[in-house]
N, C-alpha and C. Protein backbone atom coordinates (compact mmCIF):
# COMPACT_ATOMS: atom_id res chain seq x y z
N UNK A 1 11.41 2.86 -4.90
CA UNK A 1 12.62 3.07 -5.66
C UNK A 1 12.27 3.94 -6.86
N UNK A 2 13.14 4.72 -7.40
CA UNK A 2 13.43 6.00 -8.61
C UNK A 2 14.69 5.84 -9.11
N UNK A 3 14.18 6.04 -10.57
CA UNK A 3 15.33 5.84 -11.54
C UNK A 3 15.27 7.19 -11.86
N UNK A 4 16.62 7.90 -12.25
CA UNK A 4 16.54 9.04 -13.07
C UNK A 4 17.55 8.95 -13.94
N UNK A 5 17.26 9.23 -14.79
CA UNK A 5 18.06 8.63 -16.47
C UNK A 5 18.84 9.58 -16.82
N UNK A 6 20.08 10.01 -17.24
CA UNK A 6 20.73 10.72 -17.30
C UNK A 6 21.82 10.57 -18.74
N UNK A 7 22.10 11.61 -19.22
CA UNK A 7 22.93 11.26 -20.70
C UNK A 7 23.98 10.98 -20.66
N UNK A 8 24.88 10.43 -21.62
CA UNK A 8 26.06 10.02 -21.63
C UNK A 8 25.69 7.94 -20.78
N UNK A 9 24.92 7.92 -20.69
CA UNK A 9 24.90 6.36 -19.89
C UNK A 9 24.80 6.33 -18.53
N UNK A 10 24.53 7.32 -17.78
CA UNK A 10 24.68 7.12 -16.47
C UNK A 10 22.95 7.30 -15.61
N UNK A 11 22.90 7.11 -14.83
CA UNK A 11 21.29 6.26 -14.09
C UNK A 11 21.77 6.60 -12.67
N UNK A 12 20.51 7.56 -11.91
CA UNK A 12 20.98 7.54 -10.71
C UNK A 12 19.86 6.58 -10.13
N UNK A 13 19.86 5.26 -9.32
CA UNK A 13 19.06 4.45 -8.54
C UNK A 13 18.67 4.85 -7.24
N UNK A 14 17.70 5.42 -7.28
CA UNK A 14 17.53 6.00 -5.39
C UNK A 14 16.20 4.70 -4.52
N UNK A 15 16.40 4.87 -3.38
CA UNK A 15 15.46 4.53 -2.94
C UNK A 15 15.37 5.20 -1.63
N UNK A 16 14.42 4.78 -0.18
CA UNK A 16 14.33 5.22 1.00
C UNK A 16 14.07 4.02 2.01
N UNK A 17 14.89 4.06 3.05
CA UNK A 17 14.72 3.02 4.04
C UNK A 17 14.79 3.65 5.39
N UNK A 18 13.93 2.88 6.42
CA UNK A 18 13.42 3.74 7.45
C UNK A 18 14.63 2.83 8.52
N UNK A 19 15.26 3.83 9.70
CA UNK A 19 16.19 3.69 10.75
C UNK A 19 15.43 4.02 11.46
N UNK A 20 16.01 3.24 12.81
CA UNK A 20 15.77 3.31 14.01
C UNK A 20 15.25 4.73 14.65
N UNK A 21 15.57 5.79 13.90
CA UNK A 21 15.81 7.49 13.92
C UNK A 21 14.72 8.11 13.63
N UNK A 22 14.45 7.11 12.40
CA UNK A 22 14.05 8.98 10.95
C UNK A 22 13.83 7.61 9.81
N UNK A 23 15.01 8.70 9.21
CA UNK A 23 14.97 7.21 7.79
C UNK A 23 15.59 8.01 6.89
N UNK A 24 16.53 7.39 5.48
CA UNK A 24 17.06 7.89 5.12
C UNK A 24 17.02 7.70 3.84
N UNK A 25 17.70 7.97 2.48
CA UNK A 25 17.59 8.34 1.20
C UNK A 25 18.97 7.82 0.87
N UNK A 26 19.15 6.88 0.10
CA UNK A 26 20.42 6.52 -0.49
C UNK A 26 19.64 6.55 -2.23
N UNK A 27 21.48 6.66 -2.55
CA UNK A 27 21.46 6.88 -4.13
C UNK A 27 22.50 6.60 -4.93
N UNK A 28 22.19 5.31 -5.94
CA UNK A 28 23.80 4.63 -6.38
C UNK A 28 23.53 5.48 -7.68
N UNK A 29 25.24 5.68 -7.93
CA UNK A 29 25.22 6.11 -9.95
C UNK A 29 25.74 4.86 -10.27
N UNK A 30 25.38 4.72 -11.39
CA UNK A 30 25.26 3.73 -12.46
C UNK A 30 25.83 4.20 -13.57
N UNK A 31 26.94 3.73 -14.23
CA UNK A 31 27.25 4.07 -15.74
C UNK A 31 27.24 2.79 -16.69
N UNK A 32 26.61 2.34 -17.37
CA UNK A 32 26.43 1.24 -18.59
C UNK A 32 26.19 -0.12 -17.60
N UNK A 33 25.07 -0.01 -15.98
CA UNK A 33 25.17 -1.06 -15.27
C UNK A 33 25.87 -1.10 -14.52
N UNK A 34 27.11 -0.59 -14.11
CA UNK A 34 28.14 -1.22 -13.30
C UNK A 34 27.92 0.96 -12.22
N UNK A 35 27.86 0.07 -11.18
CA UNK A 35 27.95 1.43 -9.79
C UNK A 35 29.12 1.67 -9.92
N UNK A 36 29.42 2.84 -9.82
CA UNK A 36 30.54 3.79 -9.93
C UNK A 36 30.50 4.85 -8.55
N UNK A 37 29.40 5.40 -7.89
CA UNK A 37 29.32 6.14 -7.09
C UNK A 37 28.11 5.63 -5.79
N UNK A 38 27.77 6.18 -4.84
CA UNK A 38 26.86 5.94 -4.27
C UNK A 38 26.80 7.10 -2.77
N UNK A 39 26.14 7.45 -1.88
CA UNK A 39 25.69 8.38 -1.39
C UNK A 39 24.47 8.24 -0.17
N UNK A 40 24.03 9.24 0.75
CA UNK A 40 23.09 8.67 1.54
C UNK A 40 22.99 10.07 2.13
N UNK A 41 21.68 10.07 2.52
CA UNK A 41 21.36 11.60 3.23
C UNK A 41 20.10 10.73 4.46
N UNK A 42 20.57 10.65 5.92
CA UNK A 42 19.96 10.69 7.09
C UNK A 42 18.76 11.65 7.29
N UNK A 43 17.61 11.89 7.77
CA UNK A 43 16.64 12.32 8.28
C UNK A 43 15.59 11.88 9.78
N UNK A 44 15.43 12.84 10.57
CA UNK A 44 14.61 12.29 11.63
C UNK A 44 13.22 12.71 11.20
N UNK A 45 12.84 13.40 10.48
CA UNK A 45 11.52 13.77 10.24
C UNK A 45 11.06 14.06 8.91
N UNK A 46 11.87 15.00 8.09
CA UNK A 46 11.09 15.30 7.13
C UNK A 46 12.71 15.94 6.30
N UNK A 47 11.96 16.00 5.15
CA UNK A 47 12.96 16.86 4.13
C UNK A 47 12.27 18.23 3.42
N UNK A 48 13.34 18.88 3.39
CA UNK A 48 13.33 20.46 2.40
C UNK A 48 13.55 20.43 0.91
N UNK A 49 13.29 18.93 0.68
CA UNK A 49 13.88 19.21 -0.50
C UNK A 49 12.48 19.65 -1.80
N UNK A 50 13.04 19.93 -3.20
CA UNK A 50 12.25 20.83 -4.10
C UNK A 50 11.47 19.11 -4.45
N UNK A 51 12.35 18.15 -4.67
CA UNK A 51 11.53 16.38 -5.04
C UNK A 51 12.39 15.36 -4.07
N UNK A 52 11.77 14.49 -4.10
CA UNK A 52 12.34 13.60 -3.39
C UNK A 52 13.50 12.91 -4.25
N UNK A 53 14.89 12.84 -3.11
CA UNK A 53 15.73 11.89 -3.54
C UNK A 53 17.11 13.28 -4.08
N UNK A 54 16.58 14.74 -3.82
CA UNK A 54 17.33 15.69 -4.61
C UNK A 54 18.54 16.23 -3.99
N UNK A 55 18.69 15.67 -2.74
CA UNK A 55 19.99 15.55 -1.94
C UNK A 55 20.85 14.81 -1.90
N UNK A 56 20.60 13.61 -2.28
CA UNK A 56 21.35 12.50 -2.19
C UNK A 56 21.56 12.50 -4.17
N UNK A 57 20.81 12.85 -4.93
CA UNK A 57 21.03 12.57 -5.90
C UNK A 57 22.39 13.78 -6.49
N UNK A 58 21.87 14.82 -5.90
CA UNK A 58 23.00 16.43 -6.13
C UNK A 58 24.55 15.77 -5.34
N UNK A 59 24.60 14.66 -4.38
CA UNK A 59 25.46 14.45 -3.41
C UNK A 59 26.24 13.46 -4.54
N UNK A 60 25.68 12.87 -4.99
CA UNK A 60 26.26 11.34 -5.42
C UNK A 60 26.57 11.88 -6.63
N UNK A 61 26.44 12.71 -7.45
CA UNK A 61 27.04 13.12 -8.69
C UNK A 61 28.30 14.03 -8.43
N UNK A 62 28.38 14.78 -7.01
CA UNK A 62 28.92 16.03 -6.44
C UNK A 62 30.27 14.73 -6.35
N UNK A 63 30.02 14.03 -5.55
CA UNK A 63 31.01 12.86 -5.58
C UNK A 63 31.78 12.42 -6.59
N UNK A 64 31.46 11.61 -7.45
CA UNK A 64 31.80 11.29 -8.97
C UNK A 64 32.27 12.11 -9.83
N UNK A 65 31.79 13.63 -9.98
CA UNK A 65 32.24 14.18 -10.86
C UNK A 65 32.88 15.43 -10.24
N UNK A 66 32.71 15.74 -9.27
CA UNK A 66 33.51 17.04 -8.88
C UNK A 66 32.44 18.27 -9.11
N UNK A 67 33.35 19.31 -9.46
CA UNK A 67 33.10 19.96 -9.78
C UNK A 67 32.81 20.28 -11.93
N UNK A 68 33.14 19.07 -12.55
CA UNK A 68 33.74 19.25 -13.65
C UNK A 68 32.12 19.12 -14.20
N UNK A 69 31.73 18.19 -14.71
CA UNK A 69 29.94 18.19 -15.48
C UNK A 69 29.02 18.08 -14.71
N UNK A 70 29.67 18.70 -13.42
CA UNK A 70 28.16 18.29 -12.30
C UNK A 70 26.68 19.13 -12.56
N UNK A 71 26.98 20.39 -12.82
CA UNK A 71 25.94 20.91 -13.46
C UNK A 71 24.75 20.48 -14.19
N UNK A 72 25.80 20.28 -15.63
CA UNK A 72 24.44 19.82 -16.72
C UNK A 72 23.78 18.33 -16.16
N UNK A 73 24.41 17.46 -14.74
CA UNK A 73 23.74 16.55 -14.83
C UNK A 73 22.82 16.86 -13.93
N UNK A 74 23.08 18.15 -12.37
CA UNK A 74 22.05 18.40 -11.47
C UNK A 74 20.67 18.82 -12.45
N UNK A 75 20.88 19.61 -13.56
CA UNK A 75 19.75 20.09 -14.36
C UNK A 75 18.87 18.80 -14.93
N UNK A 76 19.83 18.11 -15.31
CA UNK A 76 18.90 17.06 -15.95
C UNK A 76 18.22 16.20 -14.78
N UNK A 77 18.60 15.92 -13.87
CA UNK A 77 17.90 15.47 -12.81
C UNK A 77 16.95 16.15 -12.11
N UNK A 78 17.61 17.10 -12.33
CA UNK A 78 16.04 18.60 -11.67
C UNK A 78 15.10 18.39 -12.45
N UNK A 79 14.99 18.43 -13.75
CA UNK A 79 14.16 18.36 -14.70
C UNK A 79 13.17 17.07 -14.46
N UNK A 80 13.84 16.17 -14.41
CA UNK A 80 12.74 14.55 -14.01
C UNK A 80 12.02 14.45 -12.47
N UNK A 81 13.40 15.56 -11.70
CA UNK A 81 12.44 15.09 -10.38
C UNK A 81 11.31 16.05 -10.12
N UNK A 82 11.60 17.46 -10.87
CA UNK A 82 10.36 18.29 -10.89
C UNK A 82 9.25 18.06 -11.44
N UNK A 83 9.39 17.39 -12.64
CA UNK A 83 8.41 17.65 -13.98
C UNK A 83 7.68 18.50 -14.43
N UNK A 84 6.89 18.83 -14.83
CA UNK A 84 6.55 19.87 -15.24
C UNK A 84 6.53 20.96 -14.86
N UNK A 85 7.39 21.38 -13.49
CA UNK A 85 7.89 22.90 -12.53
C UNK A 85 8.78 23.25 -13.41
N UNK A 86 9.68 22.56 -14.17
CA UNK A 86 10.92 23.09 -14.74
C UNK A 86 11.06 24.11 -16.21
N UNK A 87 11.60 24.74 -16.36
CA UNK A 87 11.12 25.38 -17.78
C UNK A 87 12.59 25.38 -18.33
């Protein structure tokens, strides 16, 4: 499990659990404790992603917020799941 901390109060909770398949990546948002959103990205083998959890985490905010602050929060989550790649 991965926490990624996010401003304004909100926490995305990810973890990974393996299916019958593959296995997959779920990811709840959290605002002050209480889930507000949640999300899931399927896999049979492997992922493309830049960190783990960066599909489901871009998905579950894409959800919740639209199009409206989704941005500054994909950045701030890029930022924790990269670490020190990010400038």
């Amino acid at each position: 499990m991965r926490t990624f901390q996010l401003s304004n109060g909100y926490t995305v909770v990810c973890r990974a659990e393996s299916t019958r398949y593959g296995f997959r990546h779920l990811a709840h948002l959290m605002h002050n404790g209480f889930e507000v959103a949640k999300d899931k990205a399927c896999y049979y083998n492997r992922t493309w992603e830049r960190y783990p959890y960066e599909t489901v985490i871009h998905g579950v905010l894409y959800k919740y917020f639209g199009d409206a602050a989704t941005e500054t929060y994909y950045l701030e989550a890029d930022k924790q799941g990269l670490g020190h790649y990010i400038i």
